[in-house]
PDB file of N, CA and C in Angstrom:
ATOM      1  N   UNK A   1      -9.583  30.475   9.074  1.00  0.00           N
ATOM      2  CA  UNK A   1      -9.074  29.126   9.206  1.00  0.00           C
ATOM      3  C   UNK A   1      -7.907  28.886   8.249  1.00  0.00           C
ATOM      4  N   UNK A   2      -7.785  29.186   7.044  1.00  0.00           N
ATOM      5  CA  UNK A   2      -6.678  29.269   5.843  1.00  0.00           C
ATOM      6  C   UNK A   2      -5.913  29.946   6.437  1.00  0.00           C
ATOM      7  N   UNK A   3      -5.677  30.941   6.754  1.00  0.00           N
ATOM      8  CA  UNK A   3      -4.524  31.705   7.584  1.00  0.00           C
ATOM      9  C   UNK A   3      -3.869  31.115   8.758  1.00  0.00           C
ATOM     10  N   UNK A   4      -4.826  30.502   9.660  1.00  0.00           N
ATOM     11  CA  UNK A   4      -4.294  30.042  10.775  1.00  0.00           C
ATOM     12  C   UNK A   4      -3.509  28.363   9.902  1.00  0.00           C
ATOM     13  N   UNK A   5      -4.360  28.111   9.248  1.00  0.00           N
ATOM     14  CA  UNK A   5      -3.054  26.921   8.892  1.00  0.00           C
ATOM     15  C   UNK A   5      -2.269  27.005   8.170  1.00  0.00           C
ATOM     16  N   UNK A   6      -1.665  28.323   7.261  1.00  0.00           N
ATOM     17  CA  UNK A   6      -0.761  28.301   6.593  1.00  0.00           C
ATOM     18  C   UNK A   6       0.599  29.167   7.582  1.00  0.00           C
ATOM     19  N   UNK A   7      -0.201  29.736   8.445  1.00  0.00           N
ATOM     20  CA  UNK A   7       1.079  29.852   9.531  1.00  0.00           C
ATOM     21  C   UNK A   7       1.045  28.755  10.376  1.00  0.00           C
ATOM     22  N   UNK A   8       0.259  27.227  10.698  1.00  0.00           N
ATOM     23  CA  UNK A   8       1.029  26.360  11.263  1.00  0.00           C
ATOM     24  C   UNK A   8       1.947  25.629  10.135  1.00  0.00           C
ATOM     25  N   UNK A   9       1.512  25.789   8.829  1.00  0.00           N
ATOM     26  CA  UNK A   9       2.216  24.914   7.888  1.00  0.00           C
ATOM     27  C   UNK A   9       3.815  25.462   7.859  1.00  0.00           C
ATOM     28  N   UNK A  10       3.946  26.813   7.719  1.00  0.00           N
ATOM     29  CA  UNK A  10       5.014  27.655   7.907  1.00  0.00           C
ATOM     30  C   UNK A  10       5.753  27.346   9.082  1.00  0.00           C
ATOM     31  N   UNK A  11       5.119  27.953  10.095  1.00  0.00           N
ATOM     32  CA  UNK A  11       5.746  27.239  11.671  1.00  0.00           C
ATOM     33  C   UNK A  11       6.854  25.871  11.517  1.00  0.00           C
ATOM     34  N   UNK A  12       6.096  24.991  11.276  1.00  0.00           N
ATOM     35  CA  UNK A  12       6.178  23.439  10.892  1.00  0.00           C
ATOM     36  C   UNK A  12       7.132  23.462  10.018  1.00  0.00           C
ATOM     37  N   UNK A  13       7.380  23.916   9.293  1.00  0.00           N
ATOM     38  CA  UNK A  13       8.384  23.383   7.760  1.00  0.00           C
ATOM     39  C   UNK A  13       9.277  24.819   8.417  1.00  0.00           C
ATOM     40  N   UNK A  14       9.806  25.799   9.227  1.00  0.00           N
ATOM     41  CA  UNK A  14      10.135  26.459   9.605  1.00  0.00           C
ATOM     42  C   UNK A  14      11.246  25.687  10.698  1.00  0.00           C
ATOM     43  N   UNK A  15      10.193  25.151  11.449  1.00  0.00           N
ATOM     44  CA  UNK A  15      10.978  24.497  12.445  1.00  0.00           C
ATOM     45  C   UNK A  15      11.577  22.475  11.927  1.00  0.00           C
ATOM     46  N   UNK A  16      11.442  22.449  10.982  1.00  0.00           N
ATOM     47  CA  UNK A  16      11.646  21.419  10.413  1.00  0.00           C
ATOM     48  C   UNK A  16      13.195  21.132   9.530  1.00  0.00           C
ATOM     49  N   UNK A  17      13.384  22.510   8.721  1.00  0.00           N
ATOM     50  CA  UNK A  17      13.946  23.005   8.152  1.00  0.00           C
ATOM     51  C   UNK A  17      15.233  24.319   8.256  1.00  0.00           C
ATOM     52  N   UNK A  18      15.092  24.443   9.269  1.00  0.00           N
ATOM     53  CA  UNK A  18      16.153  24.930  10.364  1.00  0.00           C
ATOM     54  C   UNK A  18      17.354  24.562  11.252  1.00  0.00           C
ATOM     55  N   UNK A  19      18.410  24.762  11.395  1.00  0.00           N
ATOM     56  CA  UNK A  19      18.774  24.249  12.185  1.00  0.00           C
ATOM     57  C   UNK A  19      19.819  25.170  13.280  1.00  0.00           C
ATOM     58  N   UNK A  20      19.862  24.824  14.544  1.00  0.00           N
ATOM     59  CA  UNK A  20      20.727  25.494  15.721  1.00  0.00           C
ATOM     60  C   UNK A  20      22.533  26.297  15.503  1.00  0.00           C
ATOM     61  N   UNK A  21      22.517  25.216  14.629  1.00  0.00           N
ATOM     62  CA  UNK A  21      24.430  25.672  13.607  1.00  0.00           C
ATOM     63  C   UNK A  21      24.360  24.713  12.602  1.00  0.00           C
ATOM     64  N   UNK A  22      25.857  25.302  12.242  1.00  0.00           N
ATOM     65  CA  UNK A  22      25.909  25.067  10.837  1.00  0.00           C
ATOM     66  C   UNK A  22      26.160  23.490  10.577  1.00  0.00           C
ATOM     67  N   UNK A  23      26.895  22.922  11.920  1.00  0.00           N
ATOM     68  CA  UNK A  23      27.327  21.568  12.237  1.00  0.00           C
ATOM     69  C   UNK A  23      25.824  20.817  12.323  1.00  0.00           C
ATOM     70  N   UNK A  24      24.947  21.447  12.608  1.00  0.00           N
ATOM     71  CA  UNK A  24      23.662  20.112  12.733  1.00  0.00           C
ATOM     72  C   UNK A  24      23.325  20.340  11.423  1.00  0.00           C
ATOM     73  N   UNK A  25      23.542  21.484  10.521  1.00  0.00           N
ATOM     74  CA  UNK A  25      22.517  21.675   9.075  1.00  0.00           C
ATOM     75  C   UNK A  25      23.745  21.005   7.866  1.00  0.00           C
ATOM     76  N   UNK A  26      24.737  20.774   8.311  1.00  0.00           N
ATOM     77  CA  UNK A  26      25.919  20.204   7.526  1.00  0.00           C
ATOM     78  C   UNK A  26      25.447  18.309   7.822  1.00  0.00           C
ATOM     79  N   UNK A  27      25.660  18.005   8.826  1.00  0.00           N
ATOM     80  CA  UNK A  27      24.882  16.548   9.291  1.00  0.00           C
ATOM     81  C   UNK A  27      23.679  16.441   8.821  1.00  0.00           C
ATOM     82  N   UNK A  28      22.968  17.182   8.636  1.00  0.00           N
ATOM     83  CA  UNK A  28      21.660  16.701   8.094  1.00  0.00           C
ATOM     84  C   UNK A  28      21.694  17.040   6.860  1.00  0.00           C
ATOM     85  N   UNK A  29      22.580  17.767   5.945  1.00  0.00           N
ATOM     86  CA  UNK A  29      23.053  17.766   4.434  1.00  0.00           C
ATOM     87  C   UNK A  29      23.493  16.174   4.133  1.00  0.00           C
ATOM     88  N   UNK A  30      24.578  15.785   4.526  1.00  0.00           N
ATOM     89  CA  UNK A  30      25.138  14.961   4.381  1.00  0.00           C
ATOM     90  C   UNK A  30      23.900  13.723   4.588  1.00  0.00           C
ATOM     91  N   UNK A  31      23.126  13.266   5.810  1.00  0.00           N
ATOM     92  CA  UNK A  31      21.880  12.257   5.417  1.00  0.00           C
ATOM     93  C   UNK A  31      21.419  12.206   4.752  1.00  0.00           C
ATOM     94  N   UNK A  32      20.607  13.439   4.079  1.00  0.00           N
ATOM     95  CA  UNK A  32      19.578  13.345   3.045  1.00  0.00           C
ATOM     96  C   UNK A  32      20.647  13.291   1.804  1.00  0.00           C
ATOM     97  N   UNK A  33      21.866  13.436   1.635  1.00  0.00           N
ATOM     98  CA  UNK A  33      22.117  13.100   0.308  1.00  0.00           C
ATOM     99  C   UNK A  33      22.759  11.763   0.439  1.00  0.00           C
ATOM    100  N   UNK A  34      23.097  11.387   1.318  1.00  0.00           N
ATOM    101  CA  UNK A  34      23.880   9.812   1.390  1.00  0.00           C
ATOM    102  C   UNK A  34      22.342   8.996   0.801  1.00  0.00           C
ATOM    103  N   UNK A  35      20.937   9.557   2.093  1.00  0.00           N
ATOM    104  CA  UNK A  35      20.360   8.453   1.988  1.00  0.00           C
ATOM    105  C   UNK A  35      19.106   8.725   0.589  1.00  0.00           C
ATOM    106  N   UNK A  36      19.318   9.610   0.122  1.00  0.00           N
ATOM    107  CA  UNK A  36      18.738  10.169  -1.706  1.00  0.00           C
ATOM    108  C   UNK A  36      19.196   9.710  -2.471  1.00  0.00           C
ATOM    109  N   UNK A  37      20.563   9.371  -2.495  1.00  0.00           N
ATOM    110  CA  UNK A  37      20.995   8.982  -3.492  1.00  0.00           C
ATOM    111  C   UNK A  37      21.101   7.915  -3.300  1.00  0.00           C
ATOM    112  N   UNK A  38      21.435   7.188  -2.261  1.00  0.00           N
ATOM    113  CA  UNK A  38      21.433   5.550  -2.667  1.00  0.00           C
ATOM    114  C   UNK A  38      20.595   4.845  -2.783  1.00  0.00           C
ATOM    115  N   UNK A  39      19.069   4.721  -3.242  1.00  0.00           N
ATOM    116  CA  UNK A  39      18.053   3.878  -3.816  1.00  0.00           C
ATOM    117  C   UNK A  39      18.385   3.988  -5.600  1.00  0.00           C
ATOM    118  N   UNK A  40      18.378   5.338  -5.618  1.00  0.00           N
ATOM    119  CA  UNK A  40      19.116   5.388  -7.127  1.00  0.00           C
ATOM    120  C   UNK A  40      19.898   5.205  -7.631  1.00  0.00           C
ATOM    121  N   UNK A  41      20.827   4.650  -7.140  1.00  0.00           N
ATOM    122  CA  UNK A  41      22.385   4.243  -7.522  1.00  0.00           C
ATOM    123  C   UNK A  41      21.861   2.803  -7.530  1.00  0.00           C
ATOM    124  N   UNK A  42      21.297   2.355  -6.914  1.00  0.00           N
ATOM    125  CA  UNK A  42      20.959   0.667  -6.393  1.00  0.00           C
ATOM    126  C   UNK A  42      20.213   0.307  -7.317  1.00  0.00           C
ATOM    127  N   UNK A  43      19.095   1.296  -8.102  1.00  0.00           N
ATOM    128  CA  UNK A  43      18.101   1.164  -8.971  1.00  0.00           C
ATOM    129  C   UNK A  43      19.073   0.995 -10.637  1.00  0.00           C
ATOM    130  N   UNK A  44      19.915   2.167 -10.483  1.00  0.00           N
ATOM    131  CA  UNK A  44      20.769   1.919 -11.473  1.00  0.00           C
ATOM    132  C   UNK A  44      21.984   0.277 -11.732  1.00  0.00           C
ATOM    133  N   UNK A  45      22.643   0.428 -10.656  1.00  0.00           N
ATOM    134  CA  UNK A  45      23.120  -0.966 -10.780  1.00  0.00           C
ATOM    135  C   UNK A  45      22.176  -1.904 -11.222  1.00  0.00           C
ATOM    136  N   UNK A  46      20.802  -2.359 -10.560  1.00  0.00           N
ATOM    137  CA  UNK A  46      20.381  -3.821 -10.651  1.00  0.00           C
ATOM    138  C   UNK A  46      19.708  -3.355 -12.390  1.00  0.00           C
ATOM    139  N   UNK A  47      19.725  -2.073 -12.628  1.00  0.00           N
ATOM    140  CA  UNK A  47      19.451  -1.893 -14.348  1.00  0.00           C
ATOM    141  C   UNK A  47      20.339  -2.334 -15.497  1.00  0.00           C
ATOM    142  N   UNK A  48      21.418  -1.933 -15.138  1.00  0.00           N
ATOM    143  CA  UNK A  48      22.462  -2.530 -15.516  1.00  0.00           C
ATOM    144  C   UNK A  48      23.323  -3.442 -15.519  1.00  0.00           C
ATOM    145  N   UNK A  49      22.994  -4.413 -14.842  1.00  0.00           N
ATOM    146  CA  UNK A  49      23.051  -5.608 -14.827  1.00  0.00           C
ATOM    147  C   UNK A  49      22.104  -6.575 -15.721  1.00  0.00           C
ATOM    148  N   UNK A  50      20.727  -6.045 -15.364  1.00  0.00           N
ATOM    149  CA  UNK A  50      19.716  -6.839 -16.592  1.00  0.00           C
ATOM    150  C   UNK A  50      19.859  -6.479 -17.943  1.00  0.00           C
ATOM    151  N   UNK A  51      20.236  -4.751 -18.211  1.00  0.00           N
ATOM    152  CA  UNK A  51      20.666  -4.700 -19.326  1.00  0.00           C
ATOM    153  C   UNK A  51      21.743  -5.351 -19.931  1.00  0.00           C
ATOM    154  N   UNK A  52      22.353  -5.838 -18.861  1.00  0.00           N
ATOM    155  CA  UNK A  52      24.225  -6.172 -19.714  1.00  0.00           C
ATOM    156  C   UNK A  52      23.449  -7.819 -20.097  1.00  0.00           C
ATOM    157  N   UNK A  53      22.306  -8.315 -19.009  1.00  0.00           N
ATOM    158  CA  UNK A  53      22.108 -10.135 -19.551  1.00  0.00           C
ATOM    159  C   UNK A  53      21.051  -9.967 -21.122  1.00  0.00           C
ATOM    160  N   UNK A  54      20.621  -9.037 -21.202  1.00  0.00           N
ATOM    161  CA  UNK A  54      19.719  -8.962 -22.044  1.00  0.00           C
ATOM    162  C   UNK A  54      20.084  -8.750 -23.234  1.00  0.00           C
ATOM    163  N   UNK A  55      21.708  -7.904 -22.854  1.00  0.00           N
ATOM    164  CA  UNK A  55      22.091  -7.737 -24.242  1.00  0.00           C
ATOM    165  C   UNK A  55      23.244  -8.979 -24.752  1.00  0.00           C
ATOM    166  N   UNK A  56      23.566  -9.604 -23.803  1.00  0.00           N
ATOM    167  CA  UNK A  56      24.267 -11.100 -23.651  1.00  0.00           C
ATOM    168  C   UNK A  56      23.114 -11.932 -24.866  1.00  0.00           C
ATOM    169  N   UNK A  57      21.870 -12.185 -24.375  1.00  0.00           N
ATOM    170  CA  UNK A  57      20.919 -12.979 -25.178  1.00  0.00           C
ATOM    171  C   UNK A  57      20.629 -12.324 -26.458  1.00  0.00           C
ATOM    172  N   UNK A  58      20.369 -11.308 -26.202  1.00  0.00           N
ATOM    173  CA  UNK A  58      20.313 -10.564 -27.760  1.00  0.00           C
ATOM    174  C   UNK A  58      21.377 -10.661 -28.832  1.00  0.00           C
ATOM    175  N   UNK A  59      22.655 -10.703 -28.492  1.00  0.00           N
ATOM    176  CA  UNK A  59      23.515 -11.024 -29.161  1.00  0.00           C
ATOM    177  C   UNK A  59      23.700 -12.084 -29.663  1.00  0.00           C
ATOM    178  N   UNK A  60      23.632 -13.134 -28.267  1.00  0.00           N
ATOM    179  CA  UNK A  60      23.648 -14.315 -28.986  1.00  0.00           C
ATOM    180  C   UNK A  60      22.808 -15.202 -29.490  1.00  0.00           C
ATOM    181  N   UNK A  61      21.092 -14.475 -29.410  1.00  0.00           N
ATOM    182  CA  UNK A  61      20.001 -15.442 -30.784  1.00  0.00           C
ATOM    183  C   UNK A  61      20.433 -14.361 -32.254  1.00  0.00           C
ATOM    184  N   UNK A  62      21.576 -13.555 -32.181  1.00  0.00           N
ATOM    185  CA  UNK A  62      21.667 -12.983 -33.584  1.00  0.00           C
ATOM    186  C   UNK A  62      22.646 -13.380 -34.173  1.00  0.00           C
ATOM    187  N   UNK A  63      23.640 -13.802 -32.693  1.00  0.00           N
ATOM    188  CA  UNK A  63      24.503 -14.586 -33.873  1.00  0.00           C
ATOM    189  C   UNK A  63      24.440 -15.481 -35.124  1.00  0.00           C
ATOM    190  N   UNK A  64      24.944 -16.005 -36.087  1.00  0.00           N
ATOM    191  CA  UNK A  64      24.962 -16.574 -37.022  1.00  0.00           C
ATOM    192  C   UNK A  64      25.166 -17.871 -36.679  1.00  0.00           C
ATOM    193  N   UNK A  65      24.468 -18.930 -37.044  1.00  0.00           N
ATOM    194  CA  UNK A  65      25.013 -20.780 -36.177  1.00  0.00           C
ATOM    195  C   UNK A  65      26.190 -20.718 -37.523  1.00  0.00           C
ATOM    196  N   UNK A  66      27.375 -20.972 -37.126  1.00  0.00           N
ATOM    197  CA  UNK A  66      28.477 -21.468 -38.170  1.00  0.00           C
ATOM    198  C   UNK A  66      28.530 -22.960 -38.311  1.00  0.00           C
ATOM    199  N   UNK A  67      28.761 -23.705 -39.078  1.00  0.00           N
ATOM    200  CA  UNK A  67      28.675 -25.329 -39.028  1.00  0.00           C
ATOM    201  C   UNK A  67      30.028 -25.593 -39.965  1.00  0.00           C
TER     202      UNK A  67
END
């Protein structure tokens, strides 16, 4: 039974992971990195944005009150 499913697992990620030419395995390069990388880029922006307000407030309860 272990044998028979590690050659369907193979099969499967075989035929998953393959492609007909170089033009469908170049198109499907290009998806998985357009759509990989942009949650993390998005994750980074909205980080950096809270960092830039946080360090806005931080600065300014350290400022000094001048009178």
């Amino acid at each position: 039974m272990t044998a028979d499913l590690l050659l369907r697992l193979r099969t499967w990620l075989t035929g998953t992971f393959t492609y007909e030419s170089p033009d469908e395995a170049a198109g499907a390069m290009a998806d998985a990195t357009r759509w990989g990388w942009l949650p993390a880029l998005s994750g980074v922006a909205v980080g950096a944005g809270q960092a830039r307000a946080a360090h806005g407030e931080s600065v300014a309860d350290a400022a000094p009150a001048s009178e």
